[in-house]
Protein backbone atom coordinates (compact mmCIF):
# COMPACT_ATOMS: atom_id res chain seq x y z
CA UNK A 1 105.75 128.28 120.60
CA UNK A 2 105.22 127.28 124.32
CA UNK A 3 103.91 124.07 125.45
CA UNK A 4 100.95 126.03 127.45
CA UNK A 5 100.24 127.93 124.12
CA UNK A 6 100.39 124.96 121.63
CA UNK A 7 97.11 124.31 123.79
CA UNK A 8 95.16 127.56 123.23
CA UNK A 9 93.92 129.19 120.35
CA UNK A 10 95.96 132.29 118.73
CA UNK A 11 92.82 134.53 118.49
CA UNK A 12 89.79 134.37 120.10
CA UNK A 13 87.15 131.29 118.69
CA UNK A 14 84.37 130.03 119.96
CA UNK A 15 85.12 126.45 119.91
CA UNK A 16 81.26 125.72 119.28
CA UNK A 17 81.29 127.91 116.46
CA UNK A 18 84.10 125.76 114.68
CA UNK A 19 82.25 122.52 114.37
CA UNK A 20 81.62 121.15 110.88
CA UNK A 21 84.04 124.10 109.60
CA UNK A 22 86.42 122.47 106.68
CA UNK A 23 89.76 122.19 107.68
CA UNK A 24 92.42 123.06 105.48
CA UNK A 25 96.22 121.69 106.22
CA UNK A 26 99.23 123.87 103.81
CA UNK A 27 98.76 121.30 101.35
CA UNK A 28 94.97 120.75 101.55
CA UNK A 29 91.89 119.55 102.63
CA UNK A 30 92.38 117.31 105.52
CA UNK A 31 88.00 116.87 106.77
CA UNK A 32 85.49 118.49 109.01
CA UNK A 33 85.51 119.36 112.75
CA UNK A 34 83.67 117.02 114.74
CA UNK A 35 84.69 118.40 117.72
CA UNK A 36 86.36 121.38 119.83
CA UNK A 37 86.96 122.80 123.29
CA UNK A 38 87.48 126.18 124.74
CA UNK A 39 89.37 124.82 128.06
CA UNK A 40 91.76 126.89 129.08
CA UNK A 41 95.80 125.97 128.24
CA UNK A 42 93.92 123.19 126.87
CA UNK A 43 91.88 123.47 123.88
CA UNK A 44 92.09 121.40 120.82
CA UNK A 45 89.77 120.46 117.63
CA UNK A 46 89.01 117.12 116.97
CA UNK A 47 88.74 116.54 112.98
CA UNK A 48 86.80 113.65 110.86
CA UNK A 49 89.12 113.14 107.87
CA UNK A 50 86.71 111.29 106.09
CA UNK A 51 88.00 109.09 103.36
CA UNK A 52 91.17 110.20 103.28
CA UNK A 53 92.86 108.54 106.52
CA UNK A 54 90.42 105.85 106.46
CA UNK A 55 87.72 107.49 108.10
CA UNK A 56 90.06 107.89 111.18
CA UNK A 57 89.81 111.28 113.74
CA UNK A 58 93.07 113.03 114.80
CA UNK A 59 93.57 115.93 117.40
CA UNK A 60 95.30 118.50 116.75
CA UNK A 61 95.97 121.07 119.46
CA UNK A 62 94.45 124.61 118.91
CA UNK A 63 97.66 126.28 118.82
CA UNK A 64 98.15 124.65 115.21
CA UNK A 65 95.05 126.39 114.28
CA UNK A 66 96.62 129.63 112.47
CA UNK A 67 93.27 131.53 110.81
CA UNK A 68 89.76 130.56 110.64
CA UNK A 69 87.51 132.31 107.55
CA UNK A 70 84.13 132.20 109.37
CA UNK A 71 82.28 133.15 105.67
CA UNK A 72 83.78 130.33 104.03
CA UNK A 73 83.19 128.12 107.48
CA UNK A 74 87.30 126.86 106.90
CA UNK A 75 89.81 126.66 109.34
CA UNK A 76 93.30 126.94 108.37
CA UNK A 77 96.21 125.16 110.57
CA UNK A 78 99.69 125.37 109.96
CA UNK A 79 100.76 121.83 109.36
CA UNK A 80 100.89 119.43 106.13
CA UNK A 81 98.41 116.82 105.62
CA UNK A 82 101.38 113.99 105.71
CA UNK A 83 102.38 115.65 109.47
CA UNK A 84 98.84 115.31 110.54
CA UNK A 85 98.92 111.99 108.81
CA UNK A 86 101.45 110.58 110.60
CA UNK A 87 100.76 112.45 114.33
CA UNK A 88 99.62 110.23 117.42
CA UNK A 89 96.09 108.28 116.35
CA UNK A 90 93.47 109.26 117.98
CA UNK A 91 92.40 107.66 121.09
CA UNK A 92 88.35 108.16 122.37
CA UNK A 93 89.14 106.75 125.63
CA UNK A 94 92.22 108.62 126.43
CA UNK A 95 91.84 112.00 124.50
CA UNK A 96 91.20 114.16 128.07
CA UNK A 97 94.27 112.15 129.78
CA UNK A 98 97.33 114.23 130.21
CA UNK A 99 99.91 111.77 129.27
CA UNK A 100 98.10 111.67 125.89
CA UNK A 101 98.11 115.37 125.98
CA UNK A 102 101.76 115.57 126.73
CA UNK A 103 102.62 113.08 123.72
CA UNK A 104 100.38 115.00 121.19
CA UNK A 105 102.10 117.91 122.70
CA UNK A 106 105.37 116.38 121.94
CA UNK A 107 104.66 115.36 118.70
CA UNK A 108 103.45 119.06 117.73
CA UNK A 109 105.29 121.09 119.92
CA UNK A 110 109.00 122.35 119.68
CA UNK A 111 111.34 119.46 118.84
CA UNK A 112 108.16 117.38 117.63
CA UNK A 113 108.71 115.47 114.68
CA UNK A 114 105.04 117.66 113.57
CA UNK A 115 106.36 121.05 114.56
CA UNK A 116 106.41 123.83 112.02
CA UNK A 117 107.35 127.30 113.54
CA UNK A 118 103.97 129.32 113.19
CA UNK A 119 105.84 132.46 112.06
C-alpha cells in the first residue's frame, strides 16, 4: 500500500457518516469513532477506546479502514488491537501536523512496525 493511499479511504465513506460507528480491530472491539475526515490523501478516523486503553484516542489512517457495515453502524480495519495498542499516542495539538502524519504513516505504512498487507 502507498504512503498517499494509507491516507484515503478504500471505498467511498462519508467521513460524517462514520462517527459513533463501533470499530472492530481482527481481534476485536477496539471503541467508537469520535472523529473523521474526508481530506483528500489525507483522511483518517479518530477512535475513543474507552476503557480499554485507558480512555486514551488513537488515529488510525483511513487506509487501515478495510469494510464498514453501515446496518450494524461497525467499521472494520485491518489491524490487531495490540498494533493499535502500541501505535503513536495520540496527540490533540499536533494531529493535523505533517511530521505527525509522516510518523503515524511510518508506523502503519510499509515497513511500519503496525503494517499488515491489506490483501
Amino acid at each position: 500500500m502507498a504512503t498517499t493511499d494509507l491516507w484515503s479511504y478504500r471505498s467511498s465513506y462519508s467521513a460524517t457518516a462514520l462517527k459513533g460507528f463501533s470499530v472492530e480491530a481482527i481481534d476485536g472491539d477496539i471503541g467508537k469513532i469520535d472523529d473523521a475526515t474526508d481530506e483528500v490523501g489525507g483522511s483518517y478516523v479518530v477512535v475513543d477506546t474507552g476503557p480499554w486503553i485507558f480512555g486514551k484516542k488513537v488515529m488510525l489512517p483511513a487506509g487501515v479502514i478495510r469494510d464498514v457495515n453501515p446496518d450494524d453502524q461497525t467499521v472494520f480495519v485491518n489491524r490487531t488491537k495490540d498494533e493499535i495498542k502500541n501505535a503513536p499516542e495520540f496527540d490533540e495539538t499536533r494531529y493535523r501536523d505533517d511530521e505527525y502524519r509522516t510518523d503515524l504513516g511510518g508506523y502503519y505504512g510499509p515497513g511500519g512496525a503496525g503494517y499488515r498487507d491489506p490483501s
